[in-house]
N, C-alpha and C. Protein backbone atom coordinates (compact mmCIF):
# COMPACT_ATOMS: atom_id res chain seq x y z
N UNK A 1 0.84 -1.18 0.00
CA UNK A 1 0.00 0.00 0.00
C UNK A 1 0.88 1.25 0.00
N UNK A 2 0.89 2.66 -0.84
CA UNK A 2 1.40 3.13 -1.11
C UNK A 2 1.03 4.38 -0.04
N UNK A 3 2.22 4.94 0.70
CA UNK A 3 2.20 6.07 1.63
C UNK A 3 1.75 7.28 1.06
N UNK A 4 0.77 7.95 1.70
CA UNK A 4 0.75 9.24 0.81
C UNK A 4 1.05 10.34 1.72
N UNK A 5 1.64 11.17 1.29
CA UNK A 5 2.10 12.37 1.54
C UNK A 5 1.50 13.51 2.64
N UNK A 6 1.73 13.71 3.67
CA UNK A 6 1.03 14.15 4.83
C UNK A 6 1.22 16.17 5.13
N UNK A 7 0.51 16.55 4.64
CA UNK A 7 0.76 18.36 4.66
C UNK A 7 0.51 18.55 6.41
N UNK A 8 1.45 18.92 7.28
CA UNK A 8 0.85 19.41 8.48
C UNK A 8 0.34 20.78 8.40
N UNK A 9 -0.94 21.08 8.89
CA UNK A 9 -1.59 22.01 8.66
C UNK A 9 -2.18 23.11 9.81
N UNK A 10 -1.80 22.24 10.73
CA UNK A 10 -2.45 22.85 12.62
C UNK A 10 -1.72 21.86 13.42
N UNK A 11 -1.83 22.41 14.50
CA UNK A 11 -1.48 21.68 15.50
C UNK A 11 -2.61 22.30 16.82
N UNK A 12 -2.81 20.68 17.37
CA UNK A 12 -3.59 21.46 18.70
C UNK A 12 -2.89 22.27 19.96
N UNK A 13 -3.60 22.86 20.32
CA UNK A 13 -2.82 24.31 21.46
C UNK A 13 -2.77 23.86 22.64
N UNK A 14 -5.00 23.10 22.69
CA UNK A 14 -5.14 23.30 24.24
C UNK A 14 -6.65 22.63 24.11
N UNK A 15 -7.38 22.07 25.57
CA UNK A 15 -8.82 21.62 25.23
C UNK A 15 -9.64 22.90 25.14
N UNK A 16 -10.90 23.18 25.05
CA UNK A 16 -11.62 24.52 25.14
C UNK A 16 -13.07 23.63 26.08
N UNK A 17 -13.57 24.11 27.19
CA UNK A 17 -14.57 23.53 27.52
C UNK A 17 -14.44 22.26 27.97
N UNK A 18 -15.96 22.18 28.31
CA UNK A 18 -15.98 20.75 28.81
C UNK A 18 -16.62 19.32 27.75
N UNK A 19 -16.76 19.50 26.55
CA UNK A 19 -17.21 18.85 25.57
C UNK A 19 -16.33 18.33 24.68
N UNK A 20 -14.99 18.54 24.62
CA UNK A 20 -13.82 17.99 23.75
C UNK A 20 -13.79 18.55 22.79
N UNK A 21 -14.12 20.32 22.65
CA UNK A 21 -13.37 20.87 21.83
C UNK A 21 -11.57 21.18 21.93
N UNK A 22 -11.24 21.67 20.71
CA UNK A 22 -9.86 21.64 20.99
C UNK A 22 -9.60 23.63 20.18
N UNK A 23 -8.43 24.04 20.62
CA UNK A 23 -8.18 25.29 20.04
C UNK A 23 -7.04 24.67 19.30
N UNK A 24 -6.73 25.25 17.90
CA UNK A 24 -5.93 24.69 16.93
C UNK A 24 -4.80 25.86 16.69
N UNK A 25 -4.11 25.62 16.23
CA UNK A 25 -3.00 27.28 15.71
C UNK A 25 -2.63 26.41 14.55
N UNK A 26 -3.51 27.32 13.25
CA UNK A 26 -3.64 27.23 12.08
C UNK A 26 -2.53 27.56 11.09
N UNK A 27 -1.66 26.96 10.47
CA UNK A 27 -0.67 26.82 9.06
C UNK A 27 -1.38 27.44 7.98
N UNK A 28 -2.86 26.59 7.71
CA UNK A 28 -3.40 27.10 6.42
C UNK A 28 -4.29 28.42 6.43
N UNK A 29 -4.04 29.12 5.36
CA UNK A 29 -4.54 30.28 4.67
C UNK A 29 -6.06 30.11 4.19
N UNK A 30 -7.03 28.69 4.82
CA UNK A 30 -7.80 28.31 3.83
C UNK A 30 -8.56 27.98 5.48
N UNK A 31 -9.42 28.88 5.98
CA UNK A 31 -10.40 28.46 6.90
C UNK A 31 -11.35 27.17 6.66
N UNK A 32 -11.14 26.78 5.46
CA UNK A 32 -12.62 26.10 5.33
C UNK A 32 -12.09 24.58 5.47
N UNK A 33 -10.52 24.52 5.58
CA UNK A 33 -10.05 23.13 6.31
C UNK A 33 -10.71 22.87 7.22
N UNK A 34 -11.46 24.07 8.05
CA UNK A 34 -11.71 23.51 9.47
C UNK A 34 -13.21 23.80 9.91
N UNK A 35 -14.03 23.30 8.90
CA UNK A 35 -15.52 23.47 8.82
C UNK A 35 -15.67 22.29 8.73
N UNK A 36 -16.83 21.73 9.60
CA UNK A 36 -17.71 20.84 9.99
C UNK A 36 -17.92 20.09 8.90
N UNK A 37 -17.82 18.82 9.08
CA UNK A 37 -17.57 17.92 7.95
C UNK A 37 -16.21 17.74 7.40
N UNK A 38 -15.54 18.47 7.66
CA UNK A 38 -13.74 18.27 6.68
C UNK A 38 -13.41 17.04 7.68
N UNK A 39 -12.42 16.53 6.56
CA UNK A 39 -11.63 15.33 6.90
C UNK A 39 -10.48 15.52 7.14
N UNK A 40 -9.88 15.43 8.44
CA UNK A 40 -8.11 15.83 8.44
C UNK A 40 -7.47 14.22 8.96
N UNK A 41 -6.50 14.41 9.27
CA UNK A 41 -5.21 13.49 10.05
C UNK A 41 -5.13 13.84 11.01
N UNK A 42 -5.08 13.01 12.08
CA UNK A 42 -4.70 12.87 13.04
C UNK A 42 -3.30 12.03 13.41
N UNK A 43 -2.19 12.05 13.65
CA UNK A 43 -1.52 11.17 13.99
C UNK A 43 -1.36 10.15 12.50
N UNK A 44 -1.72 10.81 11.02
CA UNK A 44 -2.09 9.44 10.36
C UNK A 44 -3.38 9.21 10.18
N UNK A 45 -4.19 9.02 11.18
CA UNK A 45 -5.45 8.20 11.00
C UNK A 45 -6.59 9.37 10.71
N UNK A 46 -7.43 9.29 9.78
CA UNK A 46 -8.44 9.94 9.38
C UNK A 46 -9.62 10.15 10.56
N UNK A 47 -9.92 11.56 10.54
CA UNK A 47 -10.97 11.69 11.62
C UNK A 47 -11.41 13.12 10.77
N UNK A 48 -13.07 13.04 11.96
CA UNK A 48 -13.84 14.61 10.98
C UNK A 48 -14.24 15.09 11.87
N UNK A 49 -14.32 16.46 11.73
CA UNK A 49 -14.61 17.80 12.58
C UNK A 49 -16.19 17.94 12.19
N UNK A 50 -16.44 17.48 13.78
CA UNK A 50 -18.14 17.55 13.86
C UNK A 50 -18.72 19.28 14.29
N UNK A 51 -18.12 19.94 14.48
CA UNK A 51 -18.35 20.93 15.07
C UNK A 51 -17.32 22.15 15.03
N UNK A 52 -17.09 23.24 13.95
CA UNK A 52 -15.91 24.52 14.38
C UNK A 52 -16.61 25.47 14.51
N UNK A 53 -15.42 27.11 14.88
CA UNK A 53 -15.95 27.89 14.88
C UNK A 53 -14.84 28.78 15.18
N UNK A 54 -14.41 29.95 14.96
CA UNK A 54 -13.15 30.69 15.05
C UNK A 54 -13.15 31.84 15.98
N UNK A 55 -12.12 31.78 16.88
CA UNK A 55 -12.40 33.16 17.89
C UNK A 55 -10.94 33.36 17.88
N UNK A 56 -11.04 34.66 17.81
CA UNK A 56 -9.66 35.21 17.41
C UNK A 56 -8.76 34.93 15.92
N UNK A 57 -9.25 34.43 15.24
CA UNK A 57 -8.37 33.63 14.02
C UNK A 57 -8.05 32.55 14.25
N UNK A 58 -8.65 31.55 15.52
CA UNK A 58 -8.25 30.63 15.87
C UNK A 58 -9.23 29.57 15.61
N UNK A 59 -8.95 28.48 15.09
CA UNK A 59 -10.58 27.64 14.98
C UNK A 59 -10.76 27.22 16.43
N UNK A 60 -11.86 26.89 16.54
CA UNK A 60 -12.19 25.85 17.97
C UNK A 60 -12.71 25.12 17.57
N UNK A 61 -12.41 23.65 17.32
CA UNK A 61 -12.61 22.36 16.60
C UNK A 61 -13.55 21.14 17.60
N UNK A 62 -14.44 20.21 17.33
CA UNK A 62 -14.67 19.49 18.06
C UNK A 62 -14.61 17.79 16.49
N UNK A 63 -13.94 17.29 17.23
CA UNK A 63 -13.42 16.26 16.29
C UNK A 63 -14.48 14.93 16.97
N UNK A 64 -14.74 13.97 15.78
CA UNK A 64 -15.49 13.04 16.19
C UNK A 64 -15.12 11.80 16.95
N UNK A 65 -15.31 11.45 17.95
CA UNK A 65 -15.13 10.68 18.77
C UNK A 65 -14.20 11.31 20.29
N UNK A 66 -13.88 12.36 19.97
CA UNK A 66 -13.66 13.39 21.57
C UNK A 66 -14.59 13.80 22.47
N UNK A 67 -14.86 13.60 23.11
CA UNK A 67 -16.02 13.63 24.15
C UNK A 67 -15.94 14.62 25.11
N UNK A 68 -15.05 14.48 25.64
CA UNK A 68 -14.66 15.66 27.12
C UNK A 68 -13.69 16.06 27.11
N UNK A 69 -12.98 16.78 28.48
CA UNK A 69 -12.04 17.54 28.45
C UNK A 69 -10.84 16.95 28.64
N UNK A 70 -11.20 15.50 28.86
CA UNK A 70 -9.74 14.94 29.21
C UNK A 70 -9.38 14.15 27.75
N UNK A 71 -10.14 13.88 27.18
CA UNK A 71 -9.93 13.34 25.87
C UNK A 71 -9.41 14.74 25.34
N UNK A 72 -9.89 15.73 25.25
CA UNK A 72 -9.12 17.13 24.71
C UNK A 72 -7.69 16.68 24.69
N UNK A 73 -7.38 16.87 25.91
CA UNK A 73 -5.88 17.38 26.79
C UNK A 73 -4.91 16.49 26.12
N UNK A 74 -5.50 15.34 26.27
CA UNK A 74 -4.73 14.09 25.26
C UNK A 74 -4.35 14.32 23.86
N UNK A 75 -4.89 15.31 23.33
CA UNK A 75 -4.35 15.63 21.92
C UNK A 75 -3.63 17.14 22.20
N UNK A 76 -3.26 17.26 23.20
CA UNK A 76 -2.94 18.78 23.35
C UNK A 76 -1.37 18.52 22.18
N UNK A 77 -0.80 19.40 21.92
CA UNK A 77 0.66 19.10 20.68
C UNK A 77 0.33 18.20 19.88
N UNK A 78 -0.55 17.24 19.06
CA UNK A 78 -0.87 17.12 18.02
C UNK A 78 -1.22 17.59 16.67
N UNK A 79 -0.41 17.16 15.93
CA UNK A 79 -0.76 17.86 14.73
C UNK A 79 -1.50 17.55 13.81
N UNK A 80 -2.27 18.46 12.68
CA UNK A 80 -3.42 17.81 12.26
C UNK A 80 -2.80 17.88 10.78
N UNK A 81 -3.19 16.78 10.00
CA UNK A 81 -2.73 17.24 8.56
C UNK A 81 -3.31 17.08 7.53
N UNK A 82 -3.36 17.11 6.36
CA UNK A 82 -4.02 16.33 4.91
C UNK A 82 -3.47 15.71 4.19
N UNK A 83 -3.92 15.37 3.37
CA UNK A 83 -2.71 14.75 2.34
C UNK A 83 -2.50 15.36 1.55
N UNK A 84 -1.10 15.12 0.81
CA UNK A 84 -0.96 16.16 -0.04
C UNK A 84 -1.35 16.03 -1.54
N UNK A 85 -2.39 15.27 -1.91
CA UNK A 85 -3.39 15.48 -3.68
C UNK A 85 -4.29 16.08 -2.92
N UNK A 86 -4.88 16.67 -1.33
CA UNK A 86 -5.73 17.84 -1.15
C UNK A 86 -5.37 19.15 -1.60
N UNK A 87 -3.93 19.49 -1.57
CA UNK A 87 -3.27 20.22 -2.18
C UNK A 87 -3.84 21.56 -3.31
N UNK A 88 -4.57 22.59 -3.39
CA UNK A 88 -5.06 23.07 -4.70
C UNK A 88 -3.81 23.70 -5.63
N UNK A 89 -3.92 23.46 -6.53
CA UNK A 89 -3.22 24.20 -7.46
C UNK A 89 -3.43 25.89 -7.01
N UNK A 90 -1.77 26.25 -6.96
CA UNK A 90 -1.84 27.74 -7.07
C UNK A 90 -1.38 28.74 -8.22
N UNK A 91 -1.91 30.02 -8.31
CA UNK A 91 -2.23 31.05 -9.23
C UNK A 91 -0.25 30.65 -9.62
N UNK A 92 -0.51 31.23 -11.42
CA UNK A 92 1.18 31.80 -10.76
C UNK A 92 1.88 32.52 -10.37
N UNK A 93 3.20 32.20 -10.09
CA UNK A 93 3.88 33.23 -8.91
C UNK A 93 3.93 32.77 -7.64
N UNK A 94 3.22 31.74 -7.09
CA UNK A 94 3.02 31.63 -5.82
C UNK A 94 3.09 30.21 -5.97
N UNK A 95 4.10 29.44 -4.74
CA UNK A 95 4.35 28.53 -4.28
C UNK A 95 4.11 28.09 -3.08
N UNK A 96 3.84 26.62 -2.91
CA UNK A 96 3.85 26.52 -1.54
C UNK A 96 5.80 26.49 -0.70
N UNK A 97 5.26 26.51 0.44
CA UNK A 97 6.42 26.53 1.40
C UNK A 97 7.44 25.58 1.55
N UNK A 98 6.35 23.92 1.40
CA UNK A 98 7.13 23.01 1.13
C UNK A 98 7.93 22.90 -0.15
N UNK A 99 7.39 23.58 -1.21
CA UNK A 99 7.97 23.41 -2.53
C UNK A 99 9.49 24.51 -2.53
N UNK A 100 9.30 25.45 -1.39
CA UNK A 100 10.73 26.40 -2.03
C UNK A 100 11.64 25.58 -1.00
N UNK A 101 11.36 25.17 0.31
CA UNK A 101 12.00 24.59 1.19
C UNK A 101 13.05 23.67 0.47
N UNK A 102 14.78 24.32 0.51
CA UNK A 102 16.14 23.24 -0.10
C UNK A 102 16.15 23.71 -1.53
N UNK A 103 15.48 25.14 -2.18
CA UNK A 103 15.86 25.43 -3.96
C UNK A 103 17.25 25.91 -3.18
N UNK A 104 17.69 25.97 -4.07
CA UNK A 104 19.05 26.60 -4.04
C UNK A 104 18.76 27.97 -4.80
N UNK A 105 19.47 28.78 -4.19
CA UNK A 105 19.89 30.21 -4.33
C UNK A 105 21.43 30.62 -4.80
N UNK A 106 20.82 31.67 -6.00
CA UNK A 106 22.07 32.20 -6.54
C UNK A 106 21.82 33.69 -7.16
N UNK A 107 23.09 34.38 -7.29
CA UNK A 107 22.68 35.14 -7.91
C UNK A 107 22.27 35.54 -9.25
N UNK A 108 22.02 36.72 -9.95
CA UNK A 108 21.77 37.16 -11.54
C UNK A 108 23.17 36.86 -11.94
N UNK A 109 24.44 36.23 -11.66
CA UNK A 109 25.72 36.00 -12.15
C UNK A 109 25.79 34.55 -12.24
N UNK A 110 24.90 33.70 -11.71
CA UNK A 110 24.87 32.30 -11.34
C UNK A 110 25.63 31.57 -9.68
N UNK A 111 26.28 32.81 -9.32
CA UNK A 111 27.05 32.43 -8.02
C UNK A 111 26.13 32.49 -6.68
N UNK A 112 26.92 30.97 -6.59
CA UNK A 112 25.66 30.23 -5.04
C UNK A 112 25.91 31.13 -3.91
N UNK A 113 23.90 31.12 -3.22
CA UNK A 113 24.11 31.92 -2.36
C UNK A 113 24.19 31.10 -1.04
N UNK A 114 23.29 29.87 -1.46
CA UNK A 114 23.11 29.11 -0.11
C UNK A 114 21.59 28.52 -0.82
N UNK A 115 21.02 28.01 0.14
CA UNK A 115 19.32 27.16 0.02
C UNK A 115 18.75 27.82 0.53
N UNK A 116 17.01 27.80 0.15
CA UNK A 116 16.08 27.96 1.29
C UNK A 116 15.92 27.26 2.20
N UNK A 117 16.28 27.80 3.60
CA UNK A 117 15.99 26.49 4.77
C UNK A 117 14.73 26.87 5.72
N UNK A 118 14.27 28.09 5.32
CA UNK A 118 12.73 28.74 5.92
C UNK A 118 11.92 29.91 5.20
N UNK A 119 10.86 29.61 5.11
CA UNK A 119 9.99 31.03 4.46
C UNK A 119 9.38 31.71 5.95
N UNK A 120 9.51 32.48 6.09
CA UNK A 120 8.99 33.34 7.09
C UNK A 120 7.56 34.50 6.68
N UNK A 121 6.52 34.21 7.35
CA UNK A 121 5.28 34.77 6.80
C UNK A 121 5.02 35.93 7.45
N UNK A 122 5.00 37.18 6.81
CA UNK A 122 4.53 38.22 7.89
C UNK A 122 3.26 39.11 6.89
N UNK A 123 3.13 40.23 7.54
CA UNK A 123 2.04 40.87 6.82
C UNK A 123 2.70 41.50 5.86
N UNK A 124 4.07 41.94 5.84
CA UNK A 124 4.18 42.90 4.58
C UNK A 124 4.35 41.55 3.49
N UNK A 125 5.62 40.83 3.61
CA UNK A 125 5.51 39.87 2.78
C UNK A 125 6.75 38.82 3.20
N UNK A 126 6.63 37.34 2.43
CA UNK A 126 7.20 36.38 3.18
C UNK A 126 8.82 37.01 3.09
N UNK A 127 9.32 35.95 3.62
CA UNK A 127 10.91 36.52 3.77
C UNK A 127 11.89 34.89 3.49
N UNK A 128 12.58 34.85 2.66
CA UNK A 128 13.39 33.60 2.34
C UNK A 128 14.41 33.56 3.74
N UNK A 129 15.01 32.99 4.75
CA UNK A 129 15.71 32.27 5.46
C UNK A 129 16.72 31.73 4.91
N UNK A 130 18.05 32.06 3.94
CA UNK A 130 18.66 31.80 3.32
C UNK A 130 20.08 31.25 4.06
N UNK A 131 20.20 29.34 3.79
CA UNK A 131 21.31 29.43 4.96
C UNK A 131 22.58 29.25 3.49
N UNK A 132 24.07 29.86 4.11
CA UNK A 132 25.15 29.74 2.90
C UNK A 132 25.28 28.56 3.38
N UNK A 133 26.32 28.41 2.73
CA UNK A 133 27.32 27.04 2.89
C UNK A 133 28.43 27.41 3.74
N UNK A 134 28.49 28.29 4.32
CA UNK A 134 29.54 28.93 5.66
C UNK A 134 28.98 28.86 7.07
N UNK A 135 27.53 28.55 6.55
CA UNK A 135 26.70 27.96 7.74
C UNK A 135 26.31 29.64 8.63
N UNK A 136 26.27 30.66 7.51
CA UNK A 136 25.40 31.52 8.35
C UNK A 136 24.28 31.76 7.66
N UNK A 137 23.33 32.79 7.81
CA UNK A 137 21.78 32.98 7.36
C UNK A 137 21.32 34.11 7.20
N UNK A 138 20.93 34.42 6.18
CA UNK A 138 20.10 35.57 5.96
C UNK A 138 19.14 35.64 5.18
N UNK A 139 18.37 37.20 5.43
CA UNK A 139 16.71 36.84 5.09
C UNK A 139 16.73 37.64 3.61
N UNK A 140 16.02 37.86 2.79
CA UNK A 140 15.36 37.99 1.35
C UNK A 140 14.50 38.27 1.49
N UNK A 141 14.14 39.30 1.54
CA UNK A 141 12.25 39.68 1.10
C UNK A 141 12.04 38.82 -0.23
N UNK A 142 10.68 38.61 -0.03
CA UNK A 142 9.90 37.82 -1.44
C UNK A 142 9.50 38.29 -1.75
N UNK A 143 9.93 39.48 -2.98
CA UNK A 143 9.33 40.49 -3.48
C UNK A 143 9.77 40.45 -4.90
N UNK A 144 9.27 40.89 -5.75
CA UNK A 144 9.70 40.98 -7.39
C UNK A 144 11.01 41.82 -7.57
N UNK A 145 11.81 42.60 -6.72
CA UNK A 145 12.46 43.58 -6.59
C UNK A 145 13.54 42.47 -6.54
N UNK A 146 13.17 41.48 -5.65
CA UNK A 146 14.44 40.94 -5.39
C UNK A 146 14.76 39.54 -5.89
N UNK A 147 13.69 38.58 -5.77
CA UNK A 147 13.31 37.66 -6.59
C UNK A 147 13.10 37.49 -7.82
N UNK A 148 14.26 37.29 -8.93
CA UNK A 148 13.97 36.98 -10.31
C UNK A 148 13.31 35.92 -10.71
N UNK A 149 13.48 34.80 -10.35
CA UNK A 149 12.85 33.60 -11.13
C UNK A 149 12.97 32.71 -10.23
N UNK A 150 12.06 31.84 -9.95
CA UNK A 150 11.30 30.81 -9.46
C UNK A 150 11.50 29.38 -9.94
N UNK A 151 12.11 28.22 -10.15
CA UNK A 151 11.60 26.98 -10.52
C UNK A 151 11.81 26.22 -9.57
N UNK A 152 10.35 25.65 -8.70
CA UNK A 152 10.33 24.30 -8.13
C UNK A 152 10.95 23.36 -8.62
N UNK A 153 10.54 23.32 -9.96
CA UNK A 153 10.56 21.66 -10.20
C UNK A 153 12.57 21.51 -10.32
N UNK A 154 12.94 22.69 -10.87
CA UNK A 154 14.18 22.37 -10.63
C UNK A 154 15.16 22.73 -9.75
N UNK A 155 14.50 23.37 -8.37
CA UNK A 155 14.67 23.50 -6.88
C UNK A 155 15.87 24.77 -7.06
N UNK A 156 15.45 25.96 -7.88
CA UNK A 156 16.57 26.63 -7.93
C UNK A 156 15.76 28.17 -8.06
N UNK A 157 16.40 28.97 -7.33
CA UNK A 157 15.68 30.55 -7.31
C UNK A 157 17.00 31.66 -7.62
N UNK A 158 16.31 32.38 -8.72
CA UNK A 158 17.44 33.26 -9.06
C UNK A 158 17.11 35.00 -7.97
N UNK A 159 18.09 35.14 -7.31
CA UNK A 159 17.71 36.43 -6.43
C UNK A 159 18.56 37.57 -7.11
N UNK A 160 18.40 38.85 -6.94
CA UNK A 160 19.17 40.14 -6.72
C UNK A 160 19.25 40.24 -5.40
N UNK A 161 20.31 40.40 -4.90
CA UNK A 161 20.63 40.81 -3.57
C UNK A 161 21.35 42.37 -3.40
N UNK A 162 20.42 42.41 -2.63
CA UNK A 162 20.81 43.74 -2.31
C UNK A 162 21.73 44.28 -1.77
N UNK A 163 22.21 45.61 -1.74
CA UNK A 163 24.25 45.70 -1.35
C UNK A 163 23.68 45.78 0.34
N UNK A 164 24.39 45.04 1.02
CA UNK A 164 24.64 44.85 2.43
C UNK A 164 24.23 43.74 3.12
N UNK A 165 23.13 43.06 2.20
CA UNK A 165 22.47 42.06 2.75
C UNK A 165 23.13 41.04 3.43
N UNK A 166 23.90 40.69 2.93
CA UNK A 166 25.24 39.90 2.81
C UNK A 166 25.90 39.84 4.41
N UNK A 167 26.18 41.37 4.22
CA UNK A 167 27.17 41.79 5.80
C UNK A 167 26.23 41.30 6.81
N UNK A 168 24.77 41.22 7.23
CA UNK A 168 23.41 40.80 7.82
C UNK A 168 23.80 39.82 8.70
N UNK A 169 24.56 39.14 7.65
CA UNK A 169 24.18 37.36 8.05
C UNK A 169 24.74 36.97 9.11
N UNK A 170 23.90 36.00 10.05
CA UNK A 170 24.38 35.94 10.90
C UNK A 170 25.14 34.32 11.28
């Protein structure tokens, strides 16, 4: 039987109540993972969310076969996931996280900068985590300014780096 591919997508926080809801801290950009009826992972094993609802940006989940608060607590640091053919195709330009995670980085000259070893998500915009091969790190805005070209499939990102960025690294 062939393994399929597991996206972690949440992880549980904490129980909520006395009914075996759980509070989740959400990965995906896509609330509707966590509407009543969806099918996630547990540990692996398939289970469905009988019951959500979001306070603060946070879902509050009640999963089927959790009952109370001590069944909660028991999943407290669990992570929840999908598989990855749930996956939607994205617009272009935009990748997932797992897909830039290990391209290699270089510059508009072809000279290596290092890999992606983290995307960092904020509100202005993500930020590449760029480790060298000297084993220090620095960040990249993900911006068109600085980011020339993109290919997953051949795990390689062409950057402009900007003058100082360099000196940054830590």
């Amino acid at each position: 039987m062939e393994q399929i591919e597991q996206i972690e997508i949440g992880k549980i926080l904490s129980p909520v109540g006395l009914r075996g809801e759980v509070k989740v801290y959400s990965y995906s950009d896509k609330p509707e993972r966590f509407a009543p009826g969806a099918e996630l992972l547990l540990d692996g094993r398939p289970v469905r969310i009988e019951t959500s609802r979001f306070v603060k940006n946070l879902p509050i989940i009640k999963l089927d076969g959790v009952e109370n608060r001590e069944e909660a607590e028991a999943l407290r640091g669990h992570a929840l996931s999908i598989g990855a053919l749930s996956l939607t195709p994205l617009p272009e330009g935009e990748w997932y996280v797992r897909d830039l995670i290990g391209c290699e980085v270089c510059d508009e000259d072809g000279n290596a900068l290092g890999a992606i070893a983290d995307v960092l998500q904020n509100g202005a915009q993500d930020l590449y985590e760029i480790a060298s091969r000297d084993g220090r790190t620095f960040l990249l805005p993900a911006v068109a300014a600085f980011v020339v070209r993109v290919d997953v499939t051949a795990k390689r990102v062409v950057a402009r780096v900007p003058d100082g960025i360099m000196e940054l690294a830590t």
